[in-house]
Protein backbone atom coordinates (compact mmCIF):
# COMPACT_ATOMS: atom_id res chain seq x y z
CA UNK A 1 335.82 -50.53 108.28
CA UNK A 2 338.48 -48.30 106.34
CA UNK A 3 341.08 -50.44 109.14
CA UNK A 4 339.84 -53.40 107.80
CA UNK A 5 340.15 -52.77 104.08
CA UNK A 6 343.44 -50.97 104.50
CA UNK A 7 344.23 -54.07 106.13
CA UNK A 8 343.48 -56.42 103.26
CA UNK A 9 345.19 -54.86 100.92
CA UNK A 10 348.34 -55.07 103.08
CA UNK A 11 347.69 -58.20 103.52
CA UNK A 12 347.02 -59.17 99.96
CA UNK A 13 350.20 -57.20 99.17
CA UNK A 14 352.65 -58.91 101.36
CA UNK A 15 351.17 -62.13 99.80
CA UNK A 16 352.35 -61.09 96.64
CA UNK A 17 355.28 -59.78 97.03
CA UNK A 18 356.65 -62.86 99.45
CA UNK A 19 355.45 -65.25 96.01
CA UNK A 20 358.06 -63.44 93.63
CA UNK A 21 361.65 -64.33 93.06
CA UNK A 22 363.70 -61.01 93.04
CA UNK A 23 367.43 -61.37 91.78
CA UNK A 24 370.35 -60.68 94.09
CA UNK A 25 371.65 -58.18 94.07
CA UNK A 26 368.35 -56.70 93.42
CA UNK A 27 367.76 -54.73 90.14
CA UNK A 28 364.77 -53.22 88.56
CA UNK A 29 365.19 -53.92 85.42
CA UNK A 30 366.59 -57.52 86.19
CA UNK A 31 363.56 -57.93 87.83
CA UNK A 32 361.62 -56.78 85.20
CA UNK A 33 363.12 -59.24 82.97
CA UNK A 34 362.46 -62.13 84.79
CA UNK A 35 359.26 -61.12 85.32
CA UNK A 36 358.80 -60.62 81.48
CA UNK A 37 360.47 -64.43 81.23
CA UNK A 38 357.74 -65.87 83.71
CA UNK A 39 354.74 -64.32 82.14
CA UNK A 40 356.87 -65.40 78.37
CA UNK A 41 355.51 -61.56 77.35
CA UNK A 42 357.82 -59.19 76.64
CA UNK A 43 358.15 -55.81 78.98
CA UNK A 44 359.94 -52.95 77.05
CA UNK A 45 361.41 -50.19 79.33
CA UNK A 46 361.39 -47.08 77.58
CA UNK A 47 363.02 -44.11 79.01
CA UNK A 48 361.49 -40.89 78.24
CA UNK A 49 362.65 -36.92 79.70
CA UNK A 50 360.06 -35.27 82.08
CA UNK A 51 357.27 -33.27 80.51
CA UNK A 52 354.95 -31.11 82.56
CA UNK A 53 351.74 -32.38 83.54
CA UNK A 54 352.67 -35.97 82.91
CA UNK A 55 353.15 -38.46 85.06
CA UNK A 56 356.83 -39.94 85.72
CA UNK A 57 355.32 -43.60 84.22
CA UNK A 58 353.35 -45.28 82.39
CA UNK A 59 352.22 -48.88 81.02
CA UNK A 60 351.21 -49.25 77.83
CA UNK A 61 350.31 -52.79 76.60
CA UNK A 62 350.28 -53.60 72.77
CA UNK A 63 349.35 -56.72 71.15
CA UNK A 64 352.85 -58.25 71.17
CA UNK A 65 354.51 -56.55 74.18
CA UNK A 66 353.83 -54.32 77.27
CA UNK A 67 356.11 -50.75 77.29
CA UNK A 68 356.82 -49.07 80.82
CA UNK A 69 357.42 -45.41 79.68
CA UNK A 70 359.61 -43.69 83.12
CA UNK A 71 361.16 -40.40 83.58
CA UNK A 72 364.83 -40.14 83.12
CA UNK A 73 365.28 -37.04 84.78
CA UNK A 74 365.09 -38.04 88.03
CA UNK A 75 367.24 -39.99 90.42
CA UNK A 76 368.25 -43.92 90.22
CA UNK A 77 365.83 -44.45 93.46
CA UNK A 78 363.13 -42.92 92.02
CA UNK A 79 363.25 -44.12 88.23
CA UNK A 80 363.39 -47.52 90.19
CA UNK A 81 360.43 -47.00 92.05
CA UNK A 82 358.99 -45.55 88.90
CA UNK A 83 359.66 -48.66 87.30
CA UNK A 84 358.51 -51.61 90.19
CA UNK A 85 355.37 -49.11 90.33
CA UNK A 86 354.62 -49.62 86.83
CA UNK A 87 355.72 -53.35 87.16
CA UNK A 88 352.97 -53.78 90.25
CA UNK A 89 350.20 -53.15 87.65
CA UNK A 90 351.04 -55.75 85.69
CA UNK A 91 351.92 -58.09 89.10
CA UNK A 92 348.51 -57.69 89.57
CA UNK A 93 347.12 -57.79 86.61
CA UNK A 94 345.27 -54.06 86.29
CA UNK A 95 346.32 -54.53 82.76
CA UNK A 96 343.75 -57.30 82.24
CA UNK A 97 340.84 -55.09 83.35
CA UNK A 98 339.94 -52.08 81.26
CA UNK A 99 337.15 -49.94 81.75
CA UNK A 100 334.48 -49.01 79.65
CA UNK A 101 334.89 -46.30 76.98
CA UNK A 102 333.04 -43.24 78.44
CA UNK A 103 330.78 -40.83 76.49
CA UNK A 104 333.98 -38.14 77.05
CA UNK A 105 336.18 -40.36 75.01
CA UNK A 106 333.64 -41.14 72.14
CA UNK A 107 332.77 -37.40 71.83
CA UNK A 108 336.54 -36.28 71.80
CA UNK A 109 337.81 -38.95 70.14
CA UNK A 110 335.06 -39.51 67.36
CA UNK A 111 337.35 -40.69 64.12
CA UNK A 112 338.83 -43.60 66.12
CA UNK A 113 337.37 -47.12 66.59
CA UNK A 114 335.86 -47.71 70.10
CA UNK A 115 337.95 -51.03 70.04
CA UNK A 116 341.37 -48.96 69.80
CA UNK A 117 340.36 -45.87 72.21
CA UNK A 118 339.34 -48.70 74.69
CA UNK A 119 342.53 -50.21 74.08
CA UNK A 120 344.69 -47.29 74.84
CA UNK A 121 343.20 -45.64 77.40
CA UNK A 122 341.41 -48.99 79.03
CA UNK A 123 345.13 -49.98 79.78
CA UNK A 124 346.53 -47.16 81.00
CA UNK A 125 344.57 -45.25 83.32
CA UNK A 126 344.13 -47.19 86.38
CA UNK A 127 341.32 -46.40 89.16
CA UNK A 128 342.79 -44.95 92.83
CA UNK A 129 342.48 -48.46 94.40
CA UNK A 130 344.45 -49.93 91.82
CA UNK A 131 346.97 -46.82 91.97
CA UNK A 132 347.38 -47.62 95.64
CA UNK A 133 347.83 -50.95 95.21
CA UNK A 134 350.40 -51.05 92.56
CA UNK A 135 352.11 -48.44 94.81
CA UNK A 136 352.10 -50.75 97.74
CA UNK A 137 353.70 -53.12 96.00
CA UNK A 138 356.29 -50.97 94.62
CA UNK A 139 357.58 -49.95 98.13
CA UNK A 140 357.44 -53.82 99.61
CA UNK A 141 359.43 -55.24 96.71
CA UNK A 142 361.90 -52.57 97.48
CA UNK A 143 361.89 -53.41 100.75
CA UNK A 144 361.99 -56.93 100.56
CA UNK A 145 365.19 -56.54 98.10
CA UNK A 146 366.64 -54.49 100.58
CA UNK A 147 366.56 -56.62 103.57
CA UNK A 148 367.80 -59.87 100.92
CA UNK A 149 370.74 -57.27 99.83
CA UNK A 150 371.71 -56.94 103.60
CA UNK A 151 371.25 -60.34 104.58
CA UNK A 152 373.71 -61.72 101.58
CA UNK A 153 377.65 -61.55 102.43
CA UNK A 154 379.30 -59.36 100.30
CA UNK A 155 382.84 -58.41 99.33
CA UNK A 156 383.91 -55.50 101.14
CA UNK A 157 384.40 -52.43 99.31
CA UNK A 158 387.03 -49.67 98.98
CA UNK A 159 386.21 -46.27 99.86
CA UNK A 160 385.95 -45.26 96.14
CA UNK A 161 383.67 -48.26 95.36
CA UNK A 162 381.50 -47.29 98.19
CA UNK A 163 381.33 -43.34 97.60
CA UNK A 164 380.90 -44.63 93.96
CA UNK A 165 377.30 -46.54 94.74
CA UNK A 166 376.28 -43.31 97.20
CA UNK A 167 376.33 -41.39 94.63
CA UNK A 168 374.77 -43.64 91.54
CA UNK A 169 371.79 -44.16 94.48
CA UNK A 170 371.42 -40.70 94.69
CA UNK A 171 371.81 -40.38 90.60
CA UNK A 172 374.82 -38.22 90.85
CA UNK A 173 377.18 -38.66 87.70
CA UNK A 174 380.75 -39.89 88.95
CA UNK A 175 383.33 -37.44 89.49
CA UNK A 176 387.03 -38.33 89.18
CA UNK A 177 389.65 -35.99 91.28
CA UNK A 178 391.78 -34.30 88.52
CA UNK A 179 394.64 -35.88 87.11
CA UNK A 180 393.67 -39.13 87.82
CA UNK A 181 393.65 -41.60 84.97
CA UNK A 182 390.50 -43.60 83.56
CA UNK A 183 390.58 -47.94 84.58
C-alpha cells in the first residue's frame, strides 16, 4: 500500500512537471515569471536573511499577488530549490485549499477576524503530503532543466567563464587575481 501511494504521487508528479514550459537556459526566477504570466497573477520573490527557527521559504498569497519569502544566506542551488519548492505549492495549487481555523488560533489570536487569521495561516502552512509533494516537484523541475541544459549546444567556454559559473553554483562571490583590471 505505502508502494502504491508513493507511487502515485511520482506518478502524478512527473505528469506535472513534463506539462510545464521551463526557459532555456533554465532559471528560477525566469521560471517563476512565466509561471506568474500563465496564471496572469503576479509572484513577488522576496529575499529575506536566515532567522532561527524559521523555515528557508515561504508563500504568502495576498489579494492582488502571491510573495515567495527565501533565505538569502544560503547558496545559489539551494535558494533555487528554495524557490521551485515554494513555486510547487502554487503548481499544485495548495494555495487554493486552506484549512480550517483551529480552536489554538482563535484562542491566541482573539482580536483578529477569523476571515484574516484563516487567510494567513490557511495559506501558508501546508499539511506533510502537500510538503512532500511540492518537494517532489521541486527536485524534478530541477532535474528536468538539467537534462534540457545538457541536451542544448552551447558555446564553449573559457576557463575563467567556466570557474566563474562553479563558483556562482556553489554561491561563492567572484574573486579576481590581483592586479587584474575590471571588463
Amino acid at each position: 500500500m505505502r508502494n502504491d501511494r508513493h507511487s502515485g504521487l511520482w506518478q502524478r508528479c512527473q505528469r506535472t512537471v513534463e506539462g510545464l514550459a521551463l526557459p532555456s537556459p533554465f532559471d528560477a526566477e525566469t521560471f517563476i515569471g512565466m509561471l506568474a504570466s500563465a496564471r496572469g497573477r503576479p509572484i513577488e520573490l522576496i529575499p529575506v536573511s536566515a532567522r532561527p527557527h524559521t523555515p528557508c521559504g515561504l508563500l504568502v498569497t495576498t489579494d492582488s499577488a502571491d510573495c515567495i519569502l527565501y533565505t538569502t544566506d544560503t547558496t545559489v542551488l539551494h535558494q533555487q530549490h528554495i524557490l521551485l519548492h515554494e513555486a510547487a505549492h502554487v503548481i499544485c495549487g495548495h494555495h487554493e485549499t486552506a484549512p480550517a481555523v483551529s480552536a489554538a488560533a482563535r484562542l491566541l489570536l482573539p482580536n483578529l477576524p477569523p476571515s484574516l487569521v484563516q487567510r494567513v495561516l490557511g495559506r501558508s502552512v501546508y499539511s506533510e503530503p502537500q510538503e512532500r509533494e511540492a518537494e517532489l516537484v521541486a527536485s524534478l523541475i530541477l532535474t528536468r532543466a538539467r537534462k534540457q541544459d545538457r541536451a542544448a549546444p552551447a558555446a564553449p567556454a573559457g576557463r575563467d567563464q567556466q570557474h566563474s559559473r562553479v563558483r556562482r553554483l556553489f554561491g561563492a562571490p567572484e574573486v579576481r587575481a590581483p592586479g587584474c583590471a575590471d571588463d
